[in-house]
C-alpha atoms as a PDB file:
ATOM      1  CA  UNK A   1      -0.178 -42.843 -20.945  1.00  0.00           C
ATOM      2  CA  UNK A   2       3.602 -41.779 -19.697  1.00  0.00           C
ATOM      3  CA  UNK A   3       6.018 -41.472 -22.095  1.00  0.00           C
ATOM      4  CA  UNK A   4       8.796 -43.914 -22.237  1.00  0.00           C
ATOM      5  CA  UNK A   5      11.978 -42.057 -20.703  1.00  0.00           C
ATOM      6  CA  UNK A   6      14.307 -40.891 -23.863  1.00  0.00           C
ATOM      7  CA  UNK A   7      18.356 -41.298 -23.238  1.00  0.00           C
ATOM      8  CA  UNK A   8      19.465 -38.090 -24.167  1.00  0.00           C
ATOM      9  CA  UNK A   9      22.501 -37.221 -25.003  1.00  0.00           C
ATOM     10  CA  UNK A  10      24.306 -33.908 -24.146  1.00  0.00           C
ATOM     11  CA  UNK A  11      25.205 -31.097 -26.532  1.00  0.00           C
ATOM     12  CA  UNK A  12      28.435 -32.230 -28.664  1.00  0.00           C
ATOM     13  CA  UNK A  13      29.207 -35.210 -26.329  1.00  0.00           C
ATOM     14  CA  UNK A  14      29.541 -37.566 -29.457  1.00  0.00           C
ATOM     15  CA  UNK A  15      31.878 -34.748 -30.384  1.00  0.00           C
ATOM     16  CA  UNK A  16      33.668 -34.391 -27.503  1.00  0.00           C
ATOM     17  CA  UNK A  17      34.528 -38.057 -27.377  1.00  0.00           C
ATOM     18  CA  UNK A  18      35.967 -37.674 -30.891  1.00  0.00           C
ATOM     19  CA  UNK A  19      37.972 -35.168 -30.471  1.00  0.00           C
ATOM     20  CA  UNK A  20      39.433 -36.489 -27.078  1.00  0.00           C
ATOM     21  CA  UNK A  21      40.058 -39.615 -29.052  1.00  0.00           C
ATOM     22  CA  UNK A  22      42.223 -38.046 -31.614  1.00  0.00           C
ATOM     23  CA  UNK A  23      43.855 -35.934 -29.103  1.00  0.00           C
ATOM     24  CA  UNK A  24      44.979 -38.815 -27.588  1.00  0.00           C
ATOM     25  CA  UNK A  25      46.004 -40.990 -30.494  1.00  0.00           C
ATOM     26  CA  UNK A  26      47.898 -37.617 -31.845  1.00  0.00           C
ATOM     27  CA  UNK A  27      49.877 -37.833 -28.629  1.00  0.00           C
ATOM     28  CA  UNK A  28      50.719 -41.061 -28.883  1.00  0.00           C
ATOM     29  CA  UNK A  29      51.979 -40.713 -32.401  1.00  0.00           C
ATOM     30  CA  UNK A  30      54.527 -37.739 -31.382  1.00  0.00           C
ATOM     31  CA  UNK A  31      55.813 -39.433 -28.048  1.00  0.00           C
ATOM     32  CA  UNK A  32      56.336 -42.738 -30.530  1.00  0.00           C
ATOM     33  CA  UNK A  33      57.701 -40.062 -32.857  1.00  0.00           C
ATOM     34  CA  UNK A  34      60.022 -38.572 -30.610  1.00  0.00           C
ATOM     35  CA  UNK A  35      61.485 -41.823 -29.122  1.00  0.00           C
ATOM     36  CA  UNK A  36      62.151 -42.902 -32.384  1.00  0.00           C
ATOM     37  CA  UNK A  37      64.436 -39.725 -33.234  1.00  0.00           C
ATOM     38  CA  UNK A  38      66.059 -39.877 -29.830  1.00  0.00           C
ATOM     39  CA  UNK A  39      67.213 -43.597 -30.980  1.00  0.00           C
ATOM     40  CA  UNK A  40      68.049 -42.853 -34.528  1.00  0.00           C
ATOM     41  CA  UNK A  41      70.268 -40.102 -32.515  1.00  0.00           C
ATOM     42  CA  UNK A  42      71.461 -42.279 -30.619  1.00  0.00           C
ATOM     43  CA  UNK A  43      72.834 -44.834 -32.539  1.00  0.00           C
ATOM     44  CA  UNK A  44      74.616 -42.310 -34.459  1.00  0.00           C
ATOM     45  CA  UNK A  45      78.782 -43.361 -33.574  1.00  0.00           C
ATOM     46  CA  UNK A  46      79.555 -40.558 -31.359  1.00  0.00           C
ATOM     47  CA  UNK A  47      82.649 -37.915 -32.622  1.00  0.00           C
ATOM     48  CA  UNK A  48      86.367 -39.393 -31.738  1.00  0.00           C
ATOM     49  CA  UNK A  49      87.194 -37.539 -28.742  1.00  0.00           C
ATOM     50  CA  UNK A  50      90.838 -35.654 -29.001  1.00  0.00           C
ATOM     51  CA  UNK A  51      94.135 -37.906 -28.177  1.00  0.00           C
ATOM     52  CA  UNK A  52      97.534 -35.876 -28.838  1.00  0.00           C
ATOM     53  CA  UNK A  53      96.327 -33.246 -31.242  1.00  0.00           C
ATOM     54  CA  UNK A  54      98.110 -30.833 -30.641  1.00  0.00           C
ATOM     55  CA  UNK A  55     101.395 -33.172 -31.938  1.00  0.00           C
ATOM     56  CA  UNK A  56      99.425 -34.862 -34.775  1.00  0.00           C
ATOM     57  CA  UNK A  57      97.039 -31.731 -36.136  1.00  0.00           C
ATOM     58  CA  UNK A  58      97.629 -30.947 -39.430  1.00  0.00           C
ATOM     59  CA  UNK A  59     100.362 -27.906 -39.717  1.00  0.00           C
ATOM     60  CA  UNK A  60      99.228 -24.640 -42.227  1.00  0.00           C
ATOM     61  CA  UNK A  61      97.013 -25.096 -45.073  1.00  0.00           C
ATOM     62  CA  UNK A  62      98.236 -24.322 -48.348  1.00  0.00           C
ATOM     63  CA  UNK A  63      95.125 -24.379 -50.212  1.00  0.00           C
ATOM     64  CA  UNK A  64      91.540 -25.273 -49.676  1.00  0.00           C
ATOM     65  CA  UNK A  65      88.299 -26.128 -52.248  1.00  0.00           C
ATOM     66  CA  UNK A  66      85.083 -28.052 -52.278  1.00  0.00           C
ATOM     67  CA  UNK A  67      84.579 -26.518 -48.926  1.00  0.00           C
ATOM     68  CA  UNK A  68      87.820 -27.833 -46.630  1.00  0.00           C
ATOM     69  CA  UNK A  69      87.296 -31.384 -48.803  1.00  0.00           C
ATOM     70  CA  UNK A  70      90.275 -30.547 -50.858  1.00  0.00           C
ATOM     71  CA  UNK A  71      93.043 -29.776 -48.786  1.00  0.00           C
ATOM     72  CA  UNK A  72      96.632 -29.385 -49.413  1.00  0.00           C
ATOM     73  CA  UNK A  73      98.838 -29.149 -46.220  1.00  0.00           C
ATOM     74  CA  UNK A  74     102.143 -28.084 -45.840  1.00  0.00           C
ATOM     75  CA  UNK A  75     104.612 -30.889 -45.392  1.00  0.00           C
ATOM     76  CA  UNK A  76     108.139 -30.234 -44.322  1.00  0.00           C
ATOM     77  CA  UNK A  77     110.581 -33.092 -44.030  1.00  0.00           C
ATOM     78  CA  UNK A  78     113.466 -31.327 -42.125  1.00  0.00           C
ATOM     79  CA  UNK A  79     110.045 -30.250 -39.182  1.00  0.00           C
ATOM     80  CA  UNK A  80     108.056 -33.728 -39.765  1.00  0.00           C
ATOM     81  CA  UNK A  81     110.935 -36.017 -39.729  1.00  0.00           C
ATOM     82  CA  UNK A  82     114.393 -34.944 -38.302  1.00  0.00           C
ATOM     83  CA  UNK A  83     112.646 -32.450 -35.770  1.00  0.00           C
ATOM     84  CA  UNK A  84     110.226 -35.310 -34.684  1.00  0.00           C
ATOM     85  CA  UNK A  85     111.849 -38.098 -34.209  1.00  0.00           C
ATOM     86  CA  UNK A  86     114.997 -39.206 -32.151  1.00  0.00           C
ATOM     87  CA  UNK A  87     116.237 -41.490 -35.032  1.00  0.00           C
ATOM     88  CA  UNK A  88     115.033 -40.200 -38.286  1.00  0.00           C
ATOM     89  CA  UNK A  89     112.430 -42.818 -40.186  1.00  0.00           C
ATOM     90  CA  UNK A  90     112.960 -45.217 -36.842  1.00  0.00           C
ATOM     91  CA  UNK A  91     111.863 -43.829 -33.847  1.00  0.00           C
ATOM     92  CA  UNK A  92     109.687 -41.230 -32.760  1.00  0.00           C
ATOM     93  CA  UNK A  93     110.407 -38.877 -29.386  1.00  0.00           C
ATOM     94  CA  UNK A  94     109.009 -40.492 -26.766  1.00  0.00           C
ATOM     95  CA  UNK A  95     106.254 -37.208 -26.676  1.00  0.00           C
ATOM     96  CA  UNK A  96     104.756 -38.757 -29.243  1.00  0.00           C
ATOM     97  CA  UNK A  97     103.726 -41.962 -27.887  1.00  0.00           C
ATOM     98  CA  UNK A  98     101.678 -43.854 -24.815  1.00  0.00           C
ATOM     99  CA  UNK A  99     102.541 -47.078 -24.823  1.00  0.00           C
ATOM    100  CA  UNK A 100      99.826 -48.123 -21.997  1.00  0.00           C
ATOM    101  CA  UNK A 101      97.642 -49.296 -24.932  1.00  0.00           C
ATOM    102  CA  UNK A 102      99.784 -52.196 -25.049  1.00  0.00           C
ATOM    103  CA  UNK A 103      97.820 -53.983 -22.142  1.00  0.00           C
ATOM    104  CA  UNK A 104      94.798 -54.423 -24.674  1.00  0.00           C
ATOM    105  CA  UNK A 105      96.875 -55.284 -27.666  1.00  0.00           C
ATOM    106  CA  UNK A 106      97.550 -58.983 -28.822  1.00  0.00           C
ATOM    107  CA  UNK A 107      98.582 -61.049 -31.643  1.00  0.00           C
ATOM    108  CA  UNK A 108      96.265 -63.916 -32.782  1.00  0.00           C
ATOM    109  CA  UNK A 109      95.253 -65.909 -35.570  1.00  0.00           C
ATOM    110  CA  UNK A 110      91.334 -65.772 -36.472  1.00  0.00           C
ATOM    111  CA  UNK A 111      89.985 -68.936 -38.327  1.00  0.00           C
ATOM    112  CA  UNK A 112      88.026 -67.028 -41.109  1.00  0.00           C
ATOM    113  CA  UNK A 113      86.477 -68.511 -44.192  1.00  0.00           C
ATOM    114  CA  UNK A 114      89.078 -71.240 -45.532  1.00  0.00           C
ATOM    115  CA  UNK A 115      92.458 -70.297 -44.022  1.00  0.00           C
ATOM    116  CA  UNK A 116      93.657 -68.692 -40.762  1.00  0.00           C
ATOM    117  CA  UNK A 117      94.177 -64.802 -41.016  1.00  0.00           C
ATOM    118  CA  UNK A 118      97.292 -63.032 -38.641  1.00  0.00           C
ATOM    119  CA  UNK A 119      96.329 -60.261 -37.042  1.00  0.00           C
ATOM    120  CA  UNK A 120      97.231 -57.477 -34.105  1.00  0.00           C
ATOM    121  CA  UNK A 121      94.060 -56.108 -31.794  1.00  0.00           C
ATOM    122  CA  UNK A 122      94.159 -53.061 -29.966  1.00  0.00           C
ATOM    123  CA  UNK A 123      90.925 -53.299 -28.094  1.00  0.00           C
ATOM    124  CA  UNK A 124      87.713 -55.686 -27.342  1.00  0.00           C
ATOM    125  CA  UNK A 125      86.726 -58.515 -29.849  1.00  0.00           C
ATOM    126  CA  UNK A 126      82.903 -57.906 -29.172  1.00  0.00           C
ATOM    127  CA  UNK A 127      81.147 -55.083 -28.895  1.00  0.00           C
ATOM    128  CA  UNK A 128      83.502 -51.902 -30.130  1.00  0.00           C
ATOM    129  CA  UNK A 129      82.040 -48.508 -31.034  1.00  0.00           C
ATOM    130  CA  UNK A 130      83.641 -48.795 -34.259  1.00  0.00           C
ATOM    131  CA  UNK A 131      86.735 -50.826 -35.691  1.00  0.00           C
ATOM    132  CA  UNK A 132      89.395 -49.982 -38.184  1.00  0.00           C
ATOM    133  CA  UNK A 133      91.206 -51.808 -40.307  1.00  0.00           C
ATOM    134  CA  UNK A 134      94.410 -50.861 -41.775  1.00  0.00           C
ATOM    135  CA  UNK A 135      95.979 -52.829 -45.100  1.00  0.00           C
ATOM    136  CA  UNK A 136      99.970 -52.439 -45.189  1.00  0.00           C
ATOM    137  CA  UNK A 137     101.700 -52.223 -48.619  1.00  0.00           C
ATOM    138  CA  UNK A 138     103.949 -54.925 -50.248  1.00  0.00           C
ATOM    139  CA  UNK A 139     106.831 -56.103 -47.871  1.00  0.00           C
ATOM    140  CA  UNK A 140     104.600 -55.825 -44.748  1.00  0.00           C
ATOM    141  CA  UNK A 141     102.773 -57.793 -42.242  1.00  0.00           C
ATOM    142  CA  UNK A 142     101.038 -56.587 -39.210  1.00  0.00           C
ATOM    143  CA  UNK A 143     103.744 -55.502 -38.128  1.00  0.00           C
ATOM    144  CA  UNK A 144     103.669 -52.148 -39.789  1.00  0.00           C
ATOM    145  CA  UNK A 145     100.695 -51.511 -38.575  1.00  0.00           C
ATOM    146  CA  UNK A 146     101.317 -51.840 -34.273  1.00  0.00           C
ATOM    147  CA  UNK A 147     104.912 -50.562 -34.734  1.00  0.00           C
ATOM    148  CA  UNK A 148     104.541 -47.342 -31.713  1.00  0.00           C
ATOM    149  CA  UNK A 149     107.432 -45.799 -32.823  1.00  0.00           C
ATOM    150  CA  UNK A 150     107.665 -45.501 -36.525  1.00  0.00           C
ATOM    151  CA  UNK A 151     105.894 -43.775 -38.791  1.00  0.00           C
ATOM    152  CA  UNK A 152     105.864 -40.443 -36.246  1.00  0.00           C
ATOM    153  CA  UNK A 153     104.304 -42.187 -33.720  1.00  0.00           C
ATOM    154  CA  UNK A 154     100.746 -41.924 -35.816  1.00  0.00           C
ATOM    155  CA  UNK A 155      99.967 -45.986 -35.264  1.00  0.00           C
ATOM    156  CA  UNK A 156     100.154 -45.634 -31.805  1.00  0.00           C
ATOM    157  CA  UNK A 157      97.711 -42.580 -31.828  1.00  0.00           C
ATOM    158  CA  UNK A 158      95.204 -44.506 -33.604  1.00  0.00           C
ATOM    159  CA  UNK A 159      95.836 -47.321 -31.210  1.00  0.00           C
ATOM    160  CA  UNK A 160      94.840 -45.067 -28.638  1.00  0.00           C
ATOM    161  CA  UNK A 161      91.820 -43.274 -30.297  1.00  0.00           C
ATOM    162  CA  UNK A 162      90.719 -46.226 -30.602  1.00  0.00           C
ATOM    163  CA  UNK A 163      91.093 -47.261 -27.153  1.00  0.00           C
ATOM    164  CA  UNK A 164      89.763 -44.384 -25.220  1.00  0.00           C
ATOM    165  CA  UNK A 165      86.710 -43.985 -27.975  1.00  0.00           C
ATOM    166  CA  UNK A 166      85.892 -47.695 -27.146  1.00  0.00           C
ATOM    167  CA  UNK A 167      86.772 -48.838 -30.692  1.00  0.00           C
ATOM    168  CA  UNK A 168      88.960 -51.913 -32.018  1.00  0.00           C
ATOM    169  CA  UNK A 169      92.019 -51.572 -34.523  1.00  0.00           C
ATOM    170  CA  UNK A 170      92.899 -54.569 -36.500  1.00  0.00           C
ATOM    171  CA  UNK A 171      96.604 -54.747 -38.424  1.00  0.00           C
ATOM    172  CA  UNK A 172      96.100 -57.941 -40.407  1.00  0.00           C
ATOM    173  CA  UNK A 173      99.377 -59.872 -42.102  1.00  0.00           C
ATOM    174  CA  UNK A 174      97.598 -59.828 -45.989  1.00  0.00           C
ATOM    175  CA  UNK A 175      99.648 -62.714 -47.880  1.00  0.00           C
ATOM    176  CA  UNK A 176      98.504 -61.818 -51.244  1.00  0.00           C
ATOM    177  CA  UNK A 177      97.086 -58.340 -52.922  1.00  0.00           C
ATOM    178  CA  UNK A 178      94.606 -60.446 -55.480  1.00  0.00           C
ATOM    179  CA  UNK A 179      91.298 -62.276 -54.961  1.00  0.00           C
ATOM    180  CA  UNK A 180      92.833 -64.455 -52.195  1.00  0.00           C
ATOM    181  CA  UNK A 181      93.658 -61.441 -50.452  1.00  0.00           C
ATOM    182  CA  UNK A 182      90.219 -59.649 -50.298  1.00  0.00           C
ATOM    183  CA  UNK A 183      88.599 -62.596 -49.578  1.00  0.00           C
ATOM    184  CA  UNK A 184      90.658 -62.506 -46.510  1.00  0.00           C
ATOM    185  CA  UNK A 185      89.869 -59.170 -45.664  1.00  0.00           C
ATOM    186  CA  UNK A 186      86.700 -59.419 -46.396  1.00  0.00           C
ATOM    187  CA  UNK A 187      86.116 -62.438 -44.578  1.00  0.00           C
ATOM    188  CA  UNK A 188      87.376 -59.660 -41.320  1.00  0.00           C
ATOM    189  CA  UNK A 189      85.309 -57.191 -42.246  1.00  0.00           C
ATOM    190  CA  UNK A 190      82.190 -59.289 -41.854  1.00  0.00           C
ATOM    191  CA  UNK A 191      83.674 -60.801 -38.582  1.00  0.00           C
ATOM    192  CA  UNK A 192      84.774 -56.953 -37.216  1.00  0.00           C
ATOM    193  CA  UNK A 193      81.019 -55.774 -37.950  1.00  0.00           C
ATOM    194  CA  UNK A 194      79.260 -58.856 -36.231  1.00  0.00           C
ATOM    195  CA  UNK A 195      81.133 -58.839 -33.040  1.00  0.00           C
ATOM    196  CA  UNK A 196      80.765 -55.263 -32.841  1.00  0.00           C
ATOM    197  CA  UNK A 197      77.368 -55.850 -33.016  1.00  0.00           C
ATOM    198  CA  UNK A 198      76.856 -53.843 -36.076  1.00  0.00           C
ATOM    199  CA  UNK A 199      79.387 -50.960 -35.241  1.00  0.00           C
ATOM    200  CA  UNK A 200      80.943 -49.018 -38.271  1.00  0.00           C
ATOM    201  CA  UNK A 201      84.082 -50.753 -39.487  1.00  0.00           C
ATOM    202  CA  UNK A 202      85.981 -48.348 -41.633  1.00  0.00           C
ATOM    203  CA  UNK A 203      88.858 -50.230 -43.930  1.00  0.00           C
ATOM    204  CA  UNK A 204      92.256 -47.849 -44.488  1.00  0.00           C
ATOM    205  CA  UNK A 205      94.684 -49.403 -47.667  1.00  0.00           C
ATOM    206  CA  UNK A 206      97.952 -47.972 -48.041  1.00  0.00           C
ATOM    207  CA  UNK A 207     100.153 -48.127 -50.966  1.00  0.00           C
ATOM    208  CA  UNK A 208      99.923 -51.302 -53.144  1.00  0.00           C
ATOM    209  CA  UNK A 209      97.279 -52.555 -50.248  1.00  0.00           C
ATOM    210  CA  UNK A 210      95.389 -50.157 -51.913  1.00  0.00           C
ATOM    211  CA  UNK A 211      94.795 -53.144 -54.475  1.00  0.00           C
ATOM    212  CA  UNK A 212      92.246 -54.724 -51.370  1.00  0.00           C
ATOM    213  CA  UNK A 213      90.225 -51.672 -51.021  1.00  0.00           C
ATOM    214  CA  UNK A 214      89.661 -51.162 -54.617  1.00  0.00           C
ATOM    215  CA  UNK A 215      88.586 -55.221 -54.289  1.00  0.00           C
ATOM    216  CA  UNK A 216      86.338 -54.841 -51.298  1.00  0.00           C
ATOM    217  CA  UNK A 217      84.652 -52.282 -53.320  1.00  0.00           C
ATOM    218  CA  UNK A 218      83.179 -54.475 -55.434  1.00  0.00           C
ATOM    219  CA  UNK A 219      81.549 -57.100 -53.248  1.00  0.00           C
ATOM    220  CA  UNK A 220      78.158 -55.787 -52.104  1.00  0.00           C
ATOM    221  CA  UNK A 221      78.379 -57.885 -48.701  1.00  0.00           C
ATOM    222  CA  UNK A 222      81.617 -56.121 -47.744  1.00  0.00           C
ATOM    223  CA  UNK A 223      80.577 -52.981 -48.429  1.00  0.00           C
ATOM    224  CA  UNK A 224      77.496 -53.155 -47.052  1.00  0.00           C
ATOM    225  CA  UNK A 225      79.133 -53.970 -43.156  1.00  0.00           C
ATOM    226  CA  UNK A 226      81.148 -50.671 -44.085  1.00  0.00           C
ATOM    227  CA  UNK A 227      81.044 -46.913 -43.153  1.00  0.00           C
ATOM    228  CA  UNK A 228      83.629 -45.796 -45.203  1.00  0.00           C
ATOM    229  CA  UNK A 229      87.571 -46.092 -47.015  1.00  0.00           C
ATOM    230  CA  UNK A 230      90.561 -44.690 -46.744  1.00  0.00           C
ATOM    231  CA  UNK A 231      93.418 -44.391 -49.741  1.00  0.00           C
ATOM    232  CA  UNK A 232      96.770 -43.676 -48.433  1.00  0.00           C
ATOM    233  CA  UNK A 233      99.466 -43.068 -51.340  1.00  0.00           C
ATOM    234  CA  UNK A 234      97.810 -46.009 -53.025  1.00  0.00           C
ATOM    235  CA  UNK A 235      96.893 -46.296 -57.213  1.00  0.00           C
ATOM    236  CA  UNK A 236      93.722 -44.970 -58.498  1.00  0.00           C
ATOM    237  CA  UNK A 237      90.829 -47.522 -60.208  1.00  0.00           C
ATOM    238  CA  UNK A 238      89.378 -46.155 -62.925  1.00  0.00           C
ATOM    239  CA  UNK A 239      86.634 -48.760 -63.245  1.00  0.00           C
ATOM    240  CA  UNK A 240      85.067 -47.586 -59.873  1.00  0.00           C
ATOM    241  CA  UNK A 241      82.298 -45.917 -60.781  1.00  0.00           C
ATOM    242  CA  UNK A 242      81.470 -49.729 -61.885  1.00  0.00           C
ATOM    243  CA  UNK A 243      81.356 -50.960 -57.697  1.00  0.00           C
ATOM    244  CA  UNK A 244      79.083 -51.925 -54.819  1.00  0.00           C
ATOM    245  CA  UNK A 245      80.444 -49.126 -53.386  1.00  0.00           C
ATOM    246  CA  UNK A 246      80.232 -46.593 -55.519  1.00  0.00           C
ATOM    247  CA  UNK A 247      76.606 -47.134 -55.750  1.00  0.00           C
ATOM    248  CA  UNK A 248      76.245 -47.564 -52.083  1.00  0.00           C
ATOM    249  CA  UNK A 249      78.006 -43.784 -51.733  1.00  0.00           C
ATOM    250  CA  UNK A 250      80.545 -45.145 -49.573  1.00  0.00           C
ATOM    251  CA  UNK A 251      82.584 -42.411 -48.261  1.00  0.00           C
ATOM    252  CA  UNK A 252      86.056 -42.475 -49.149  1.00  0.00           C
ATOM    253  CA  UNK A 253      89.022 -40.152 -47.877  1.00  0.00           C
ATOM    254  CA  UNK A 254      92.514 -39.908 -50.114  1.00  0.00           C
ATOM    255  CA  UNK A 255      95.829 -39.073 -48.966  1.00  0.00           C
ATOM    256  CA  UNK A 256      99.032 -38.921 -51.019  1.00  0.00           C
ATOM    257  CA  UNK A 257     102.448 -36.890 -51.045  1.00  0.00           C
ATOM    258  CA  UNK A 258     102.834 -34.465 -54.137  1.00  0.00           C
ATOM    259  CA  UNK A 259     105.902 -36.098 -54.852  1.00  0.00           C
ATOM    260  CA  UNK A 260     105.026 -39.788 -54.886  1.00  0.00           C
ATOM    261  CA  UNK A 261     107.360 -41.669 -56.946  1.00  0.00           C
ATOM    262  CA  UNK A 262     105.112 -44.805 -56.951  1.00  0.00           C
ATOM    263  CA  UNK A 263     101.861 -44.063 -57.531  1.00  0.00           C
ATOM    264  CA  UNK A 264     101.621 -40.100 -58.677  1.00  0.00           C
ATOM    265  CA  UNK A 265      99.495 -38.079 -56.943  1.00  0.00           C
ATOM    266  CA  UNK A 266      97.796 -36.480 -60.213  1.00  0.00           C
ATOM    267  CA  UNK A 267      95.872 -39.856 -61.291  1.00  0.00           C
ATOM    268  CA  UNK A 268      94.267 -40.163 -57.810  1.00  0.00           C
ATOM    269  CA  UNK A 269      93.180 -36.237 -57.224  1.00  0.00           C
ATOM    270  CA  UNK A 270      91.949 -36.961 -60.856  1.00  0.00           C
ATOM    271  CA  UNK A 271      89.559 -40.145 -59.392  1.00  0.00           C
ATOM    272  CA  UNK A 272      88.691 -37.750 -56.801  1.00  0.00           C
ATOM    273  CA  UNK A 273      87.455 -34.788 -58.980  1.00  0.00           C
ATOM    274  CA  UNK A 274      85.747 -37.156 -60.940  1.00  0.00           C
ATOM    275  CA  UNK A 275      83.812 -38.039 -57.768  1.00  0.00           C
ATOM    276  CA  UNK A 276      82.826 -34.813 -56.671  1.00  0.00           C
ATOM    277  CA  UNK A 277      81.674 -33.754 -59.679  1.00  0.00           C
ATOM    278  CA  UNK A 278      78.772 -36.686 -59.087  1.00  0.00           C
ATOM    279  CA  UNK A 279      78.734 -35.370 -55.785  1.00  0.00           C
ATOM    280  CA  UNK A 280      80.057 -38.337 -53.675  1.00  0.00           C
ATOM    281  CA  UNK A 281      80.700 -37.810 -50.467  1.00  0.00           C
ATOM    282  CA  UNK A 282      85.096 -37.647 -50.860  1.00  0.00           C
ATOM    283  CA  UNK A 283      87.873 -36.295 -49.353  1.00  0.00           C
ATOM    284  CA  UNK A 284      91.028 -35.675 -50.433  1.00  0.00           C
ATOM    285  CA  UNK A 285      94.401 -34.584 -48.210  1.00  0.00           C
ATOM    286  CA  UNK A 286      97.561 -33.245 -50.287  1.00  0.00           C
ATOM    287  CA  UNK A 287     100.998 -33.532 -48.461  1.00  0.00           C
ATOM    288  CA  UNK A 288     102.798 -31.029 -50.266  1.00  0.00           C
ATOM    289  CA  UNK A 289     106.560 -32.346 -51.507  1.00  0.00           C
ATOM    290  CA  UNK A 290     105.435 -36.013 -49.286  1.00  0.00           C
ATOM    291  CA  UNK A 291     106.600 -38.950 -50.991  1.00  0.00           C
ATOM    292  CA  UNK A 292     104.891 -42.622 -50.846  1.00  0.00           C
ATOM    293  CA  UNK A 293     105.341 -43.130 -47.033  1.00  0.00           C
ATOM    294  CA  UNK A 294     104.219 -39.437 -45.642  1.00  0.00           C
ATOM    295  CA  UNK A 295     100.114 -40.104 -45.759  1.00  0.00           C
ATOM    296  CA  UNK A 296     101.047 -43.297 -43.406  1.00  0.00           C
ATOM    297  CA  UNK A 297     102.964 -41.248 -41.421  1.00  0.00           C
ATOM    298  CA  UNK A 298     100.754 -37.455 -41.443  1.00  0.00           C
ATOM    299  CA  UNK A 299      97.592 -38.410 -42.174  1.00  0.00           C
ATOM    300  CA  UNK A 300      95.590 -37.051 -38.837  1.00  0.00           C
ATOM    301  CA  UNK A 301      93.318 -40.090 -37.657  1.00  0.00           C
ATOM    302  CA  UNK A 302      91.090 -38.516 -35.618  1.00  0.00           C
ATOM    303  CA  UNK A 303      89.943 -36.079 -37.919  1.00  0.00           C
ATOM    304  CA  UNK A 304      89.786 -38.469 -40.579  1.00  0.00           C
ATOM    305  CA  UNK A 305      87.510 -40.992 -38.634  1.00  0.00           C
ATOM    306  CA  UNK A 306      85.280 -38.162 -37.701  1.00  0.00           C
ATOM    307  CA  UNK A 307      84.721 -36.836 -40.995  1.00  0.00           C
ATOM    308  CA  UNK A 308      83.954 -40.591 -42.234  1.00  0.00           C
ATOM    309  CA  UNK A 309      81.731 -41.463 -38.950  1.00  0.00           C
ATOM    310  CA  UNK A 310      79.632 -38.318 -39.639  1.00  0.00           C
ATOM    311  CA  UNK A 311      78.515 -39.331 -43.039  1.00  0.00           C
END
């Protein structure tokens, strides 16, 4: 009687099927692998290309620590005021400025949480690379913040960093440095970060403003639509080791004049030591012999934004 035909199966064909399996699923993996770092990439906000530099760079360095975190810059009022502007403390040379940025800047009032917030925009509402937000000191109103020729001429750089880097500035009128206050800005922050579409928003406080900063630093949902702070001649908290923030690592860059009759210099490079010797990600710029109003008016924004953006 004939055998019933047998199936058989060639040497390491079971095998071969496995292994062209896993070869497969392997390559799958690493493609799925390497799109996923070429997004993460990406998404990263990209560096703030130059605008002016050579006018707003920071002149020589005095001294340097925590590798080029700690800086102290030479600051010469005779070069960086009466040499650089046309009316001392009023108006800046006309170098110093391009005033073009005024064709994307307007003044409106944004119905946020219970009560209408002033502001100025330099830019797009929706869908910015990043936004800033600067917070003037007591007397001020947005103002301060779009004035071109004051100041050196350094708001109407950042106006136009921001501009050509497809970002958004906001200079908001703050009524009130207590809770009121940073619920207004706060109540921006969340409204800069959604119509961005998720874009870094990075808050700057100067002098008493600093008040807002140190109160956005506590609420978790603020911080958390943040990539980072700015202190410009502003008091120190003690107590913020104690914040959202702090926790979150949110990077924060100081800047103050050695000679600050307001707010002295010492307590805030003191709030920065402390920092860095927890190893938070800070940065601290020393004006030598600047007083209060010389970190609003040196304080180089590109290099600043690009030190916080890369964090």
């Amino acid at each position: 009687m004939a055998e019933a035909p047998v199936a058989r199966q060639a040497p390491n064909e079971g095998a071969d099927r496995v292994s062209m399996s896993t070869i497969l699923f392997s390559i799958r993996h690493l493609i799925g692998a390497l799109l996923f770092a070429s997004l993460a990439v990406s998404a990263r906000a990209e560096p703030v290309k130059p605008y002016k530099d050579a006018l707003f760079r920071y002149s020589k360095l005095l001294q340097e620590a925590d590798g080029g975190d700690f800086r102290v810059v030479d600051y010469q009022e005779l070069r960086d005021i009466n040499e650089r502007d046309q009316i001392p403390e009023r108006r800046v040379k006309r170098a110093y400025v391009s005033l073009g940025v005024k064709s994307v800047q307007v003044n409106e009032t944004l119905g946020l949480g219970e009560r209408g917030l002033d502001v100025t925009r330099v830019g797009p509402d929706r869908g910015a690379a990043f936004t800033v937000i600067f917070i003037h000191g007591r007397g001020g109103d947005r103002r301060l913040g779009a004035n071109d020729f004051a100041f050196g001429g350094n708001f109407n750089r950042l106006k136009n960093l921001a501009v050509v880097n497809g970002g958004t500035y906001y200079a908001p009128s703050v009524r009130s440095f207590d809770a009121a206050g940073v619920a207004d800005v706060s109540a921006l922050i969340r409204f800069a970060a959604e119509r961005s579409g998720g874009g870094p928003v990075i808050l700057s406080c100067a002098s008493m403003g600093s008040f807002i900063c140190w109160g956005i630093a506590r609420q978790e949902a603020a911080v958390s639509a943040l990539g980072g702070m700015m202190i410009m001649g502003g008091p120190a908290d003690p107590d913020f080791r104690k914040s959202a923030a702090y926790g979150a690592r949110l990077p924060i860059l100081f800047s103050h004049g050695s000679r600050d009759s307001v707010y002295p210099a010492e307590s805030q490079v003191a709030l920065y030591r402390s920092l860095r010797s927890k190893g938070y990600p800070a940065r601290f710029v020393l004006f030598e012999t600047g007083s209060h109003g010389t970190p609003i008016r040196m304080t180089d924004w590109r290099e600043a934004l690009n030190w916080i953006l890369d964090r």
